[in-house]
N, C-alpha and C. Protein backbone atom coordinates (compact mmCIF):
# COMPACT_ATOMS: atom_id res chain seq x y z
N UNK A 1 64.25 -24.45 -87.17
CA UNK A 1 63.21 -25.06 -86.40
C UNK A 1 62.28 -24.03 -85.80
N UNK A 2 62.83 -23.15 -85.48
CA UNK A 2 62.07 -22.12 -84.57
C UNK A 2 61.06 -21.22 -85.68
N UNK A 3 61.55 -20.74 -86.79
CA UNK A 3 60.98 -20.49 -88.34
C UNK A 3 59.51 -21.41 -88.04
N UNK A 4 59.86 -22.20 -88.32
CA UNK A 4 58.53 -23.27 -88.57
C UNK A 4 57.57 -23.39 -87.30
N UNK A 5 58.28 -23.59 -86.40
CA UNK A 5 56.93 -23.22 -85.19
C UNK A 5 56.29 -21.90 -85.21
N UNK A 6 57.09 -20.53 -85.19
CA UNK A 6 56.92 -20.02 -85.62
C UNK A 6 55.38 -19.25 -86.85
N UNK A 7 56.16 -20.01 -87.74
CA UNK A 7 54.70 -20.03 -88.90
C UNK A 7 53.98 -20.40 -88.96
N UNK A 8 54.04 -21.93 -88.02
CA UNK A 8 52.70 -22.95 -88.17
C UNK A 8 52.00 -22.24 -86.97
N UNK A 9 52.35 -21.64 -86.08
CA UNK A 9 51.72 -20.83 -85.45
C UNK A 9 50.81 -19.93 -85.25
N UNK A 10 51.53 -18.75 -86.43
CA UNK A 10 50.99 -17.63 -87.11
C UNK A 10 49.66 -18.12 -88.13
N UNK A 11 50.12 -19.09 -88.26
CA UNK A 11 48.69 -19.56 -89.16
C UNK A 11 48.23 -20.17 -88.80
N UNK A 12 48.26 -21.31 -87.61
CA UNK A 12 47.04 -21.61 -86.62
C UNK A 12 46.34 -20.49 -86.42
N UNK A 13 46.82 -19.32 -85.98
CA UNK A 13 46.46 -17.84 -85.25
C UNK A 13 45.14 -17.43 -86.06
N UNK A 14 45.91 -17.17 -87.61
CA UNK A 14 45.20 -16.28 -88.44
C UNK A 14 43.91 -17.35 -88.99
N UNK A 15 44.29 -18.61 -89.04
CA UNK A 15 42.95 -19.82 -89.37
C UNK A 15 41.72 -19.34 -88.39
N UNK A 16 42.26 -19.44 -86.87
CA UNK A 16 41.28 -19.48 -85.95
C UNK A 16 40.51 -17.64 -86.03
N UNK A 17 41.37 -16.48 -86.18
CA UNK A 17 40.48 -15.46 -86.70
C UNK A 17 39.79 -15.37 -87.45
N UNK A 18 40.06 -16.18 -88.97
CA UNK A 18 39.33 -15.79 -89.89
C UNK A 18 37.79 -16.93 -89.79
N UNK A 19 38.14 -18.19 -88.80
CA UNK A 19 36.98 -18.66 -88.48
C UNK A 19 35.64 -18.28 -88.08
N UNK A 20 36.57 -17.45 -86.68
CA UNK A 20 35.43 -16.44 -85.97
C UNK A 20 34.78 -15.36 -86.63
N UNK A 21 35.59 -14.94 -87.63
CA UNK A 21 34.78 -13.79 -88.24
C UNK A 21 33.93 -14.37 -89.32
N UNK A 22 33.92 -15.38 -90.19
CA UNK A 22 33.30 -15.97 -90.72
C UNK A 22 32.02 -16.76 -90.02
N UNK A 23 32.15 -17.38 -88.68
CA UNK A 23 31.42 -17.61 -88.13
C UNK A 23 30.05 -16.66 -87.63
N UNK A 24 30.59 -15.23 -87.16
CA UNK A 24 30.03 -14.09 -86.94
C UNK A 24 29.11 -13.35 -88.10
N UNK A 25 29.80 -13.66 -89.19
CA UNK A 25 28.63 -12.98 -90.26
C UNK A 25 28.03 -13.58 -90.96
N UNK A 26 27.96 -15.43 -90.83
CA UNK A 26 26.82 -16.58 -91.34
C UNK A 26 26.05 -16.35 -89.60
N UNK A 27 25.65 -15.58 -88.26
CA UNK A 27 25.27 -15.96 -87.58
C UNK A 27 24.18 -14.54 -87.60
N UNK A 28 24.66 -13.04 -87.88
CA UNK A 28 24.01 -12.33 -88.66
C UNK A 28 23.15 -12.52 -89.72
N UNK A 29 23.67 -13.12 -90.82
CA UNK A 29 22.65 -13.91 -91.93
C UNK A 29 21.53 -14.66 -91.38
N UNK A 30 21.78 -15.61 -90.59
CA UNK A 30 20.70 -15.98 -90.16
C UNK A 30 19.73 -15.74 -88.82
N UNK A 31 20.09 -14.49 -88.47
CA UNK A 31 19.31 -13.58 -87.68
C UNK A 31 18.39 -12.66 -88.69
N UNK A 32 19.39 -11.90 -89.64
CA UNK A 32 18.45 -11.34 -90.62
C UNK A 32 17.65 -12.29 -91.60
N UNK A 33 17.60 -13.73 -91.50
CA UNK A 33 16.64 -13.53 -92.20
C UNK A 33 15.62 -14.43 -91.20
N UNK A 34 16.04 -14.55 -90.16
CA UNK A 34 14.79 -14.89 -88.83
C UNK A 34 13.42 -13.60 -88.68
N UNK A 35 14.32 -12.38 -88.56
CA UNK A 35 13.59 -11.50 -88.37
C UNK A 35 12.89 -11.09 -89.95
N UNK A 36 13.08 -11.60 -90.89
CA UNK A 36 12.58 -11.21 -92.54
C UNK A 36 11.82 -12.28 -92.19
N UNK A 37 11.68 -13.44 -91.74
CA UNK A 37 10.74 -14.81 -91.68
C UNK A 37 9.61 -14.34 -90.22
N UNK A 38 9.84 -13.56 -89.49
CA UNK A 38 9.26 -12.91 -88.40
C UNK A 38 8.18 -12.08 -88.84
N UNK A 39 8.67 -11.08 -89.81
CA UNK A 39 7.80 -9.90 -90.53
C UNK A 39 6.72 -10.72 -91.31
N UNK A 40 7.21 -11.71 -92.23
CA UNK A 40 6.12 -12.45 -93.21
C UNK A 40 5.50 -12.93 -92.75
N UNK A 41 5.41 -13.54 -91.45
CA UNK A 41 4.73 -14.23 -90.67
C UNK A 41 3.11 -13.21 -90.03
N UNK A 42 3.97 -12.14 -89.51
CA UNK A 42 3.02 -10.68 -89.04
C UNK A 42 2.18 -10.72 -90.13
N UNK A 43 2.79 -10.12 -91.38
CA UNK A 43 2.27 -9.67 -92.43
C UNK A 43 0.82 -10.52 -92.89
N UNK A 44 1.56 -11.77 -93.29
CA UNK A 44 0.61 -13.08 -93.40
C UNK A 44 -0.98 -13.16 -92.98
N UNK A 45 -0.60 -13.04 -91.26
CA UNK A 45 -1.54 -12.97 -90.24
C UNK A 45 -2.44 -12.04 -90.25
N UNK A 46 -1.88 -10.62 -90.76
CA UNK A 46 -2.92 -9.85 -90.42
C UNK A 46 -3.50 -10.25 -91.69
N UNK A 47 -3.09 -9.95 -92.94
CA UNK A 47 -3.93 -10.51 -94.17
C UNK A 47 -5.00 -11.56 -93.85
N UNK A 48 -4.69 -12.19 -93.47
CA UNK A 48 -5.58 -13.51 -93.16
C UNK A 48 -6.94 -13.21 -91.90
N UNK A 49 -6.62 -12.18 -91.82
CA UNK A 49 -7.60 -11.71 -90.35
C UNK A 49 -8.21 -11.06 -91.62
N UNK A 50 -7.78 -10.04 -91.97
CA UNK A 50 -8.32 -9.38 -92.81
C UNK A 50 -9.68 -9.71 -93.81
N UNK A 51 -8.68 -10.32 -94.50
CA UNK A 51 -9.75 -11.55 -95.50
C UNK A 51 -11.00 -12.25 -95.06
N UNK A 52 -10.94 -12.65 -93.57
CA UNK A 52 -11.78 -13.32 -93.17
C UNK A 52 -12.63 -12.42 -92.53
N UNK A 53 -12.19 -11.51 -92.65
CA UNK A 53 -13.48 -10.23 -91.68
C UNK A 53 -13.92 -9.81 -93.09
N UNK A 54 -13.40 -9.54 -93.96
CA UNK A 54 -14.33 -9.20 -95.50
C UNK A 54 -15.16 -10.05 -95.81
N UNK A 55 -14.63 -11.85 -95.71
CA UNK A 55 -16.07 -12.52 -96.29
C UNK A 55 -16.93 -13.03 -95.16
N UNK A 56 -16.78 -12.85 -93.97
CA UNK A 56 -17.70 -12.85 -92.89
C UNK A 56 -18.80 -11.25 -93.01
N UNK A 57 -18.27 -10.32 -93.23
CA UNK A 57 -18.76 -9.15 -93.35
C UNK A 57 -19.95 -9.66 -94.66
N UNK A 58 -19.37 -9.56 -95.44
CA UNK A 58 -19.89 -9.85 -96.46
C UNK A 58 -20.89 -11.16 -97.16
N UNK A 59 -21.35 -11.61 -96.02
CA UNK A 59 -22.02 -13.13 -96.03
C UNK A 59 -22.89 -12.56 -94.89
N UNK A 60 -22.55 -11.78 -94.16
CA UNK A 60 -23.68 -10.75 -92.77
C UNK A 60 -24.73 -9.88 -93.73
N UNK A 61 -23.61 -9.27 -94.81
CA UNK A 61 -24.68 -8.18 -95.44
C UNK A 61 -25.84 -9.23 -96.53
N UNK A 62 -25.74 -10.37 -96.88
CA UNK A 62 -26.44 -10.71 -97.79
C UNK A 62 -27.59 -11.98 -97.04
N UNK A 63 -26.87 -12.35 -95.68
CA UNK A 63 -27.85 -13.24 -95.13
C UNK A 63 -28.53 -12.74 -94.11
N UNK A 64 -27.87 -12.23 -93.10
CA UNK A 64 -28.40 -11.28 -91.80
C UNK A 64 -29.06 -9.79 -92.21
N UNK A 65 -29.63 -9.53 -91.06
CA UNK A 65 -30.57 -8.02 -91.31
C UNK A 65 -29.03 -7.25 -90.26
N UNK A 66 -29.13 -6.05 -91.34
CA UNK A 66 -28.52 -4.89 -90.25
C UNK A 66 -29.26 -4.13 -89.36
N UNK A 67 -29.08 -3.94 -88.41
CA UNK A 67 -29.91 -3.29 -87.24
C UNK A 67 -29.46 -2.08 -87.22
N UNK A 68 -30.64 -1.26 -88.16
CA UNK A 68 -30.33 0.26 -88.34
C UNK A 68 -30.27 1.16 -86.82
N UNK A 69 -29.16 2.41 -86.90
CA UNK A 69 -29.36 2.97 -85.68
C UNK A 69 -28.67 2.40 -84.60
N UNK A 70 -28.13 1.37 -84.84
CA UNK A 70 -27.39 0.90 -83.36
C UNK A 70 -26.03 0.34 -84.07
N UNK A 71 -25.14 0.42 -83.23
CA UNK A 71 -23.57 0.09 -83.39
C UNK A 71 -23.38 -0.73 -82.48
N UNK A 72 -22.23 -1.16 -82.08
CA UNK A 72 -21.62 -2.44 -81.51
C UNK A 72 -20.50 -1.52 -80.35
N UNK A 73 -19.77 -1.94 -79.17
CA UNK A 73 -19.40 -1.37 -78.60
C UNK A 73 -18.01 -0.35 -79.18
N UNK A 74 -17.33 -1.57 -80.34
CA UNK A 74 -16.53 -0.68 -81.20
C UNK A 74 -17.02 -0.18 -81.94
N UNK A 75 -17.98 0.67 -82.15
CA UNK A 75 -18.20 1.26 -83.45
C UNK A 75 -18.77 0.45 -84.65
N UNK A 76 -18.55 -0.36 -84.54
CA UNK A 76 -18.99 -1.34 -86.45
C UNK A 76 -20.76 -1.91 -86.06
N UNK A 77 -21.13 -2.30 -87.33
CA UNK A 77 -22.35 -2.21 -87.79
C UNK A 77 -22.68 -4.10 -86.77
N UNK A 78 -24.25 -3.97 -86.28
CA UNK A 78 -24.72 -4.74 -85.49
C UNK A 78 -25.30 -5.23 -86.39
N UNK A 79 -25.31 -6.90 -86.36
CA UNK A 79 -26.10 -7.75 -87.46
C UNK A 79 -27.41 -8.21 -86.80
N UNK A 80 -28.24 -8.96 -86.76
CA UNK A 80 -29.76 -9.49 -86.25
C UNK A 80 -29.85 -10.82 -87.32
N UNK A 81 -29.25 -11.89 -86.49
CA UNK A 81 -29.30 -13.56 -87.60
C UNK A 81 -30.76 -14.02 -87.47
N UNK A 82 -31.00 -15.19 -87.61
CA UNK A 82 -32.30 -15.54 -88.36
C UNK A 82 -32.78 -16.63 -86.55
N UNK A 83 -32.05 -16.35 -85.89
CA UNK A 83 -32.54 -16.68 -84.43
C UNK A 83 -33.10 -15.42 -83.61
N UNK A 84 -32.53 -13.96 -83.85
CA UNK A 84 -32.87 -12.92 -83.42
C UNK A 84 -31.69 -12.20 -82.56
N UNK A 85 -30.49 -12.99 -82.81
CA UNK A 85 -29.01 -13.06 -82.05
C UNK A 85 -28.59 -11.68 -82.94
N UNK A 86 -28.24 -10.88 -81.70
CA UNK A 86 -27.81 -9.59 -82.07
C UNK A 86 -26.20 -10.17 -82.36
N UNK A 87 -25.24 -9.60 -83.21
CA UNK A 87 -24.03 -10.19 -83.20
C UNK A 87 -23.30 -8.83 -84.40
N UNK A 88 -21.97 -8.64 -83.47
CA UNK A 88 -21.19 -7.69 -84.84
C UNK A 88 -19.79 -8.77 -85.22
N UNK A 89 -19.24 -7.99 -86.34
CA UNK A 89 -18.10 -8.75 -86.85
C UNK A 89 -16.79 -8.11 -86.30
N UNK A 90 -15.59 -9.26 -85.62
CA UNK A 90 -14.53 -8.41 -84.72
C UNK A 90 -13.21 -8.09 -86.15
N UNK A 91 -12.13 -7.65 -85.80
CA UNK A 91 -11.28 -7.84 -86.78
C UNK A 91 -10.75 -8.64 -87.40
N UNK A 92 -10.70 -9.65 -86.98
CA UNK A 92 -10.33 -11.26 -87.11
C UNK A 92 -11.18 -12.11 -87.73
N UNK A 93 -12.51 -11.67 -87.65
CA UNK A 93 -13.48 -12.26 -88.49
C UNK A 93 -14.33 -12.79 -87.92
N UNK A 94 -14.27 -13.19 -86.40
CA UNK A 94 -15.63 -13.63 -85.79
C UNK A 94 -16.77 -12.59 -85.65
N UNK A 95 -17.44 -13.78 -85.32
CA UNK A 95 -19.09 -13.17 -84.90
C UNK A 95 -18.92 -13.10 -83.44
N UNK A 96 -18.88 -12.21 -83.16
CA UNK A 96 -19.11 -11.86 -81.44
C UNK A 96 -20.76 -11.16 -80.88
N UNK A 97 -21.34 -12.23 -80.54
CA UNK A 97 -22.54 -11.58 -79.93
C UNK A 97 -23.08 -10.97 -78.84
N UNK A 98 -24.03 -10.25 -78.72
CA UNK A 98 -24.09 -9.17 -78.05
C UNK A 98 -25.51 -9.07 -76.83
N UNK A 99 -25.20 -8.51 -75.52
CA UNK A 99 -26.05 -9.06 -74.87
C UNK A 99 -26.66 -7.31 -74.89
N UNK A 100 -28.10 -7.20 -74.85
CA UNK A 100 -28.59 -6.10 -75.14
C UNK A 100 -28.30 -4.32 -74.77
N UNK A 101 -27.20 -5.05 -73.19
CA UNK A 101 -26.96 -3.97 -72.41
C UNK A 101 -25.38 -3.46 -73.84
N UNK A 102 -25.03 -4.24 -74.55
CA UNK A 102 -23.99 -4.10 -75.19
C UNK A 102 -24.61 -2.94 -76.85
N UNK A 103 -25.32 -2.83 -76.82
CA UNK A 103 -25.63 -2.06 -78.38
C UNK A 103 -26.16 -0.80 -77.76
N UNK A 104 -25.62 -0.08 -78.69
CA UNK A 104 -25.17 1.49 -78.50
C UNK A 104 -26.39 2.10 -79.55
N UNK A 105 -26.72 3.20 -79.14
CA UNK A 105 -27.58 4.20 -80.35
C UNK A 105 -26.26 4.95 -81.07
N UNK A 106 -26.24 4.73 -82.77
CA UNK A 106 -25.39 5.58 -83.44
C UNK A 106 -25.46 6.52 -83.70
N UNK A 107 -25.24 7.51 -83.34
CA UNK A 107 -25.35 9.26 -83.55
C UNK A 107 -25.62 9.16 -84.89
N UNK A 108 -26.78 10.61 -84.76
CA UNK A 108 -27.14 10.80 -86.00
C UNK A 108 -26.20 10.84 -87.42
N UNK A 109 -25.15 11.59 -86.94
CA UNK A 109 -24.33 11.91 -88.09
C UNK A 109 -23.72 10.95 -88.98
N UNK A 110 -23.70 9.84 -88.53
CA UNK A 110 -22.98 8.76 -88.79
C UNK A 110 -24.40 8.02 -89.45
């Protein structure tokens, strides 16, 4: 009798370890791939900023005048739309416009 409590014991024991450790590395798995679904997400985003600052850029250079000689407070090229709205392109892809005290003279070198 004592045999058998005993064993059924030992293997209640060893059931409930091998639970927890099984439990522990499906809870890892799905941390790693939270943080792999985290990164694609980043990744995604900036692409998508990206993209949209190329065909905003690129719809500025063929419809808007560039306003030679002057830059934008970051550095990038100042557009002049067909109202007379000074406006540059941000990273993300908007048009952010600009109030006059905001446009810079671009050094010659540049």
């Amino acid at each position: 009798m004592k045999t058998k409590k005993y064993l059924i014991g030992s293997l209640a024991a060893m059931a409930m370890i091998a639970s927890v450790s099984f439990s522990t590395s499906a809870q890892e798995k799905k941390t790693e791939a939270g943080k792999v679904i985290q990164k694609t997400g980043k990744v995604a985003k900036s692409v998508g900023n990206k993209t949209a600052e190329v065909a905003v850029k690129g719809t500025a250079k063929v419809v808007d005048a560039k306003f030679k000689g002057k830059m934008a407070p970051d550095g990038s090229d100042v557009y002049i739309d067909g109202k007379n709205n000074k406006y540059y392109i941000n990273s993300k892809g908007a048009k952010i416009y600009l109030k006059a005290s905001q446009i810079r003279n671009r050094p010659a070198g540049k």
